[in-house]
Protein backbone atom coordinates (compact mmCIF):
# COMPACT_ATOMS: atom_id res chain seq x y z
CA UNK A 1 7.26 -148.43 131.89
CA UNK A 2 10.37 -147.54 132.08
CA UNK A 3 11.60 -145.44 135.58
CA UNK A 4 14.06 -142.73 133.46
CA UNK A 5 16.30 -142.36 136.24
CA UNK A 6 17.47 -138.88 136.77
CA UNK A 7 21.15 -139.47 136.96
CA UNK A 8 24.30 -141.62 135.65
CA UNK A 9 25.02 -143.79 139.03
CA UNK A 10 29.03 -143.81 138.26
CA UNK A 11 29.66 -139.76 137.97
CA UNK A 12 26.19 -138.65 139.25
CA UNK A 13 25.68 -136.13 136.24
CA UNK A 14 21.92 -135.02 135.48
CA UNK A 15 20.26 -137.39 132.61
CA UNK A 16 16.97 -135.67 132.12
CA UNK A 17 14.62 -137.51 130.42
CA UNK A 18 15.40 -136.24 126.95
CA UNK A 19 18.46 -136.78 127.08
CA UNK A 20 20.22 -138.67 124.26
CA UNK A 21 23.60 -139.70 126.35
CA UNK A 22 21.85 -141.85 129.04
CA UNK A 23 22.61 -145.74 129.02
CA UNK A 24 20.45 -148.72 130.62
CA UNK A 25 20.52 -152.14 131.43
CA UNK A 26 17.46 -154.89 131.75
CA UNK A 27 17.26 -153.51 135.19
CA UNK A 28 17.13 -150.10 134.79
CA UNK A 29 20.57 -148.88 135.79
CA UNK A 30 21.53 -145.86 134.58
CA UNK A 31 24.87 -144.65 133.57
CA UNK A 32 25.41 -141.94 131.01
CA UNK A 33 27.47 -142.83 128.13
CA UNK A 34 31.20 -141.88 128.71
CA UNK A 35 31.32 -143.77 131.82
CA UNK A 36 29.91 -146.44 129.57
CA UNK A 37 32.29 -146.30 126.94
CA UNK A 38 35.68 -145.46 128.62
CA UNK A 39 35.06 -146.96 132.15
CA UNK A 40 32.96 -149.92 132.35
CA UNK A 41 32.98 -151.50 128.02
CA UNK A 42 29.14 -151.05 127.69
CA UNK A 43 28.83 -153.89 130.45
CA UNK A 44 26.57 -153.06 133.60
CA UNK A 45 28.77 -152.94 136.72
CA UNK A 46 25.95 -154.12 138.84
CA UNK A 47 24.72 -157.39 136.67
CA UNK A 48 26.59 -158.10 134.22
CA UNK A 49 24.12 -156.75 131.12
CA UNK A 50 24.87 -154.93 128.14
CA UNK A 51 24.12 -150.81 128.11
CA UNK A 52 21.91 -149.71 125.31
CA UNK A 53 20.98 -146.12 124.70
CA UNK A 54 18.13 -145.48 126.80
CA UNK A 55 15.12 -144.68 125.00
CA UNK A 56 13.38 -140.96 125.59
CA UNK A 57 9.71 -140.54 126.02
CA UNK A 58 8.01 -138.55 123.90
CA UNK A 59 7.77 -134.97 126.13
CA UNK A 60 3.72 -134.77 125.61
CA UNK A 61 3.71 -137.94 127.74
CA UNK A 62 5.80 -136.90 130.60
CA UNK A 63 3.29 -134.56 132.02
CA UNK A 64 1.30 -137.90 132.74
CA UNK A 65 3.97 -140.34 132.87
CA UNK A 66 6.78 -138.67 134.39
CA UNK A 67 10.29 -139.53 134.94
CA UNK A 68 11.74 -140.75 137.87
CA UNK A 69 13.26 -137.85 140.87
CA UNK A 70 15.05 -140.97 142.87
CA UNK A 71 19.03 -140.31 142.11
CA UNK A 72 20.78 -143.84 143.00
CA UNK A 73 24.42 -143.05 143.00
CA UNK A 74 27.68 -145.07 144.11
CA UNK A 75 29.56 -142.68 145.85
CA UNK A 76 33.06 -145.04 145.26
CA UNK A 77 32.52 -144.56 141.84
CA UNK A 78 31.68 -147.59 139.70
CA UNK A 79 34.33 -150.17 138.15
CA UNK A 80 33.82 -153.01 135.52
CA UNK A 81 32.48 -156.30 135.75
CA UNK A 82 29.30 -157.26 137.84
């Protein structure tokens, strides 16, 4: 199951887990989707995988299921290439 991080790690805005912006690797990292698009070319910074739209679970689930609180964040900011 996937972890829905709470936050992009490049800018550190909020990506609830609803929301339509946030972008994941295979791994789980979590950027939201201008850094993305206009800083990193839809390539992972951290490994080298592609960033798909994150998918959003369905909001009767997260009561039982719920999304992760752990913020990981880069405080340098995040550049291309892994």
């Amino acid at each position: 199951m996937l972890e829905l991080r709470p936050n992009c790690e490049c800018c550190d805005c909020d990506l609830p887990p609803d929301a339509s912006q946030a972008r994941i690797c295979s791994f789980e990292c979590t950027f939201c989707a201008t850094c993305s698009e206009q800083k990193l070319g839809g390539l992972c910074p951290n490994c080298g995988g592609e960033l798909l739209s994150r998918p959003r679970r369905p909001a009767s689930k997260l009561a039982r299921h719920p999304a992760s609180t752990v913020r990981v964040n880069k405080p340098q900011g995040c550049a291309p290439g892994a």
